[in-house]
Protein backbone atom coordinates (compact mmCIF):
# COMPACT_ATOMS: atom_id res chain seq x y z
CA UNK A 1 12.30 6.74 20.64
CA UNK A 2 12.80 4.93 17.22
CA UNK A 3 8.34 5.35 16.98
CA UNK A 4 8.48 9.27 16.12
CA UNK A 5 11.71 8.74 14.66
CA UNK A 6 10.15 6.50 11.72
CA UNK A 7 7.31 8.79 11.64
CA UNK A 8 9.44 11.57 11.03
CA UNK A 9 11.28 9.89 8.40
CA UNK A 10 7.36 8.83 6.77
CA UNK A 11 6.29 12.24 7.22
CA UNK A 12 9.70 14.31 5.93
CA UNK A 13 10.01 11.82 3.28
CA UNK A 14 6.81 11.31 1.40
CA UNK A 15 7.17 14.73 0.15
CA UNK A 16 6.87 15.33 -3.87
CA UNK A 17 10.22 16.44 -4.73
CA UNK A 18 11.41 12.71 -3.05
CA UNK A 19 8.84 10.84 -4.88
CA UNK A 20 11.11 8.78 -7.05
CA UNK A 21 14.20 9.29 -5.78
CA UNK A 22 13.28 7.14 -2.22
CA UNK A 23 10.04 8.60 -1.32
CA UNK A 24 10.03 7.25 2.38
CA UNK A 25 13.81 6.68 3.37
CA UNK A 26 16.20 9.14 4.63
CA UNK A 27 18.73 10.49 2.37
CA UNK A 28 22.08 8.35 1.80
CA UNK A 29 19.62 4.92 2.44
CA UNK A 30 18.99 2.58 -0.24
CA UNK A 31 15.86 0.09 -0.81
CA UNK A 32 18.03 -3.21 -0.87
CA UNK A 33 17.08 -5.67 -3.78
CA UNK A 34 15.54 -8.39 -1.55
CA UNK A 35 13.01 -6.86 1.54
CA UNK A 36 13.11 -9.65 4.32
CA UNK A 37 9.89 -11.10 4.27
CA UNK A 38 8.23 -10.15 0.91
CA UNK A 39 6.28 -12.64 -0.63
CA UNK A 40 6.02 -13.03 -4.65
CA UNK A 41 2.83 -14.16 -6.08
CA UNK A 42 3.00 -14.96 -10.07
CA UNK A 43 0.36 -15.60 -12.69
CA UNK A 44 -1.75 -13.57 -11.77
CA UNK A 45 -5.27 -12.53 -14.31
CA UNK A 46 -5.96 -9.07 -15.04
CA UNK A 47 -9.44 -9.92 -16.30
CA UNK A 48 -12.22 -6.95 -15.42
CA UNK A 49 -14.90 -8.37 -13.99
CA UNK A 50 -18.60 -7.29 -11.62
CA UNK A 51 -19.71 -8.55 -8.45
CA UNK A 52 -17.83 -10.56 -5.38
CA UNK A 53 -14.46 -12.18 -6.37
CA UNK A 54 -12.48 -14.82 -3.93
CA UNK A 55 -8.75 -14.10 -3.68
CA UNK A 56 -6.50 -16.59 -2.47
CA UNK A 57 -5.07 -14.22 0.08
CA UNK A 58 -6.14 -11.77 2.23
CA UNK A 59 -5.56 -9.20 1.40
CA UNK A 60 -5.10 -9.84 -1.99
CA UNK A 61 -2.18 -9.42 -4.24
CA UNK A 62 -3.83 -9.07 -7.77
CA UNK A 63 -6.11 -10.72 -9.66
CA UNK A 64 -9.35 -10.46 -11.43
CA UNK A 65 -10.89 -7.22 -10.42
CA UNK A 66 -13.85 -4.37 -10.68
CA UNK A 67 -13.70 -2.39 -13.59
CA UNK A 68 -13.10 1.09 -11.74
CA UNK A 69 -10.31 1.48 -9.72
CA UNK A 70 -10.16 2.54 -5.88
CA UNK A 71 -8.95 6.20 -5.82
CA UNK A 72 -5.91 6.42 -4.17
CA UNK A 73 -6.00 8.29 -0.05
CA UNK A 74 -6.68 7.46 2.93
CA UNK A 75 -9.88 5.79 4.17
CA UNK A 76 -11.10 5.71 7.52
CA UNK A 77 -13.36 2.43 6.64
CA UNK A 78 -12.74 -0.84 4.76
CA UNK A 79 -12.78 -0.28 0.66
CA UNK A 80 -13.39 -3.45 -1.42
CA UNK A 81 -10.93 -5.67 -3.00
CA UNK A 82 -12.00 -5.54 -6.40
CA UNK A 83 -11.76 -1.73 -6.22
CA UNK A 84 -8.39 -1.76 -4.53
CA UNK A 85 -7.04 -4.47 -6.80
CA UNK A 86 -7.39 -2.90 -9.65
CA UNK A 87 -5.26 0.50 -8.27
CA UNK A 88 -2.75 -2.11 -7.44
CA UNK A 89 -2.45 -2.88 -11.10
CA UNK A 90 -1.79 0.48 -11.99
CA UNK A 91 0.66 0.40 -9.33
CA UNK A 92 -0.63 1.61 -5.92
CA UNK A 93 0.62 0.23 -2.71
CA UNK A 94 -2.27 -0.73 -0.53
CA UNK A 95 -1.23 -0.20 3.17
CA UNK A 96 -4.25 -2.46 5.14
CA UNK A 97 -4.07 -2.01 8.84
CA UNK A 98 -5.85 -3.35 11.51
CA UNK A 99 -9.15 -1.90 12.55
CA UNK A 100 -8.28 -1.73 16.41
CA UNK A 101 -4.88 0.17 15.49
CA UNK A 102 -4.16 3.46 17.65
CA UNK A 103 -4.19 6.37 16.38
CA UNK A 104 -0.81 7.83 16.41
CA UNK A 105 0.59 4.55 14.33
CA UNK A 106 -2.59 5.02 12.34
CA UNK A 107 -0.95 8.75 11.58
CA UNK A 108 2.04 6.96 10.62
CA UNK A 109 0.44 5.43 7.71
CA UNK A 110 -1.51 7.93 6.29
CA UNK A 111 1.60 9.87 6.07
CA UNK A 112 2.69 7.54 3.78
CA UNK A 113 0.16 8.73 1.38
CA UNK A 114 0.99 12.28 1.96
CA UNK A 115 1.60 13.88 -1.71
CA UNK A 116 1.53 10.85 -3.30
CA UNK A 117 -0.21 9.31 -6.11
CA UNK A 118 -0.43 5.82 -5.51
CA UNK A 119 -0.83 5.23 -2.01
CA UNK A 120 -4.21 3.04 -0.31
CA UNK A 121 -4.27 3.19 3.04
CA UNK A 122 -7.61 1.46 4.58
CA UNK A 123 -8.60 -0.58 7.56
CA UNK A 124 -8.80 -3.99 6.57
CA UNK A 125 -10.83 -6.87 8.65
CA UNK A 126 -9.53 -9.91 9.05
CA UNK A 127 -6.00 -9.60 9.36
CA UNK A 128 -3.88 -11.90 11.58
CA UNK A 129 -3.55 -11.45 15.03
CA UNK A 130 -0.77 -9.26 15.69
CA UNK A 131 -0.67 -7.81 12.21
CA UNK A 132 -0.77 -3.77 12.22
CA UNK A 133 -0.37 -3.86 8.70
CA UNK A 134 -0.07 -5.66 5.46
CA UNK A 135 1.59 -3.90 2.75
CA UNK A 136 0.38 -4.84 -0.97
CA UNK A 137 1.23 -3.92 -4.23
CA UNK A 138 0.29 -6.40 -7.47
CA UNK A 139 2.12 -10.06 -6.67
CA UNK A 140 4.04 -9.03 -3.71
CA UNK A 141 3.10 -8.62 0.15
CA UNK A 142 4.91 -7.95 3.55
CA UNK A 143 3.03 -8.92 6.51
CA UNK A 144 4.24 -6.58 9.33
CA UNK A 145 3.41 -6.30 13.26
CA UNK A 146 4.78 -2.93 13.50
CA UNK A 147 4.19 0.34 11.59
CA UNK A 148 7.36 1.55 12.60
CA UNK A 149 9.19 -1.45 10.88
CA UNK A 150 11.79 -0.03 8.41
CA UNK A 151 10.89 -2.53 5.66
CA UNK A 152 7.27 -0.62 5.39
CA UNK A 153 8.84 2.12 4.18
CA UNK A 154 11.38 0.01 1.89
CA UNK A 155 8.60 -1.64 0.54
CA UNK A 156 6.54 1.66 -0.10
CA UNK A 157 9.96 3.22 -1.90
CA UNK A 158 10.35 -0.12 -3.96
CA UNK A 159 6.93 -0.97 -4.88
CA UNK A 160 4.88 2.16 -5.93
CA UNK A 161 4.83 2.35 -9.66
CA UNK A 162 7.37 -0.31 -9.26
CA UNK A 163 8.71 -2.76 -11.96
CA UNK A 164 6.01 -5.05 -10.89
CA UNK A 165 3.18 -2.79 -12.23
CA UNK A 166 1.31 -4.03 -14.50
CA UNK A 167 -0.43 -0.50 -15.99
CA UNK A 168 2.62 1.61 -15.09
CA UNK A 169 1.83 4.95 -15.63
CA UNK A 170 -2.47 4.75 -14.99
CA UNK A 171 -3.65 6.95 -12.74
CA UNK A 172 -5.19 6.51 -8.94
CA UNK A 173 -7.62 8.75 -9.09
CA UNK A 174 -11.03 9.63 -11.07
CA UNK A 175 -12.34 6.03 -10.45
CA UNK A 176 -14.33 5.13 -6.89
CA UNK A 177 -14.69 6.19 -3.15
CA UNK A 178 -13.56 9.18 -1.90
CA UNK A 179 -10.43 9.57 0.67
CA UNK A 180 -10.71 11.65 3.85
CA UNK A 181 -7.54 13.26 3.08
């Protein structure tokens, strides 16, 4: 019951006209201050730079990066981490899920990216076991083993464009890959 409950809310919710306002919680809910869970990663370089970088975490929270920046969508394969950084710093949310996630909670998270501008959502090897999805934006991360966990959508409402965005303002879009929707 609470499954297409949450996906409702995702779906209803990520609409344009409740992009700022909370763009994935129902009406009269509020993104608390503190998300259980959420981890804060400081000090992070912003340097632009080519080939293969090593991040600390995976996946990773900021950084050195490519260049061009992922364009924000959905992808139905893996995009890199230098490409996906770099959309972080102008203040996408990178939603990585598990390969072997179903379908339907698959559907959950590209309705997060429904009309919005700075939303990854990507497969991502090499999670944890038991991880559906790790939710990213630059220096913070929630590690989740639901899609249907209401801090996903908490952290999505917080964290795009958020106040931790380094480039606030950049666009997602005109740089590399191209979403399937």
């Amino acid at each position: 019951m609470l499954a297409p409950l949450l996906a409702t809310t995702a779906l209803a919710a990520c609409s344009s006209s409740a992009k700022k306002s909370s763009p994935t919680l129902p009406p009269g809910v509020t993104v608390p201050d503190e998300i259980p869970g959420v981890q804060t990663y400081t000090g992070l370089s912003r340097n632009h730079v080519q080939g293969t970088v090593e991040y600390p975490q995976s996946p990773p929270v900021g950084g050195n990066h490519n260049p061009v920046w992922q364009n924000c969508g959905v992808y139905d394969q893996p995009i890199e981490n230098e490409h996906a950084v770099h959309s972080m710093e102008h203040g996408a949310v990178w939603l990585a899920y598990s390969p072997s996630l179903p379908a339907d909670q698959v559907a959950i998270l590209t309705a997060f990216a429904l009309n919005q501008t700075h939303i990854l959502v990507a497969p991502y090897e090499g999670l944890k076991p038991g991880e559906a999805v790790v939710a990213t934006a630059w220096g913070v991360q929630l590690r989740l083993t639901s899609v249907t966990d209401p801090r996903l959508a908490e952290f999505v409402a917080k964290y795009e464009e958020g106040p931790q965005t380094p480039e606030l303002g950049v666009t997602c879009s005109g740089g590399f890959g191209n979403p399937v929707e």
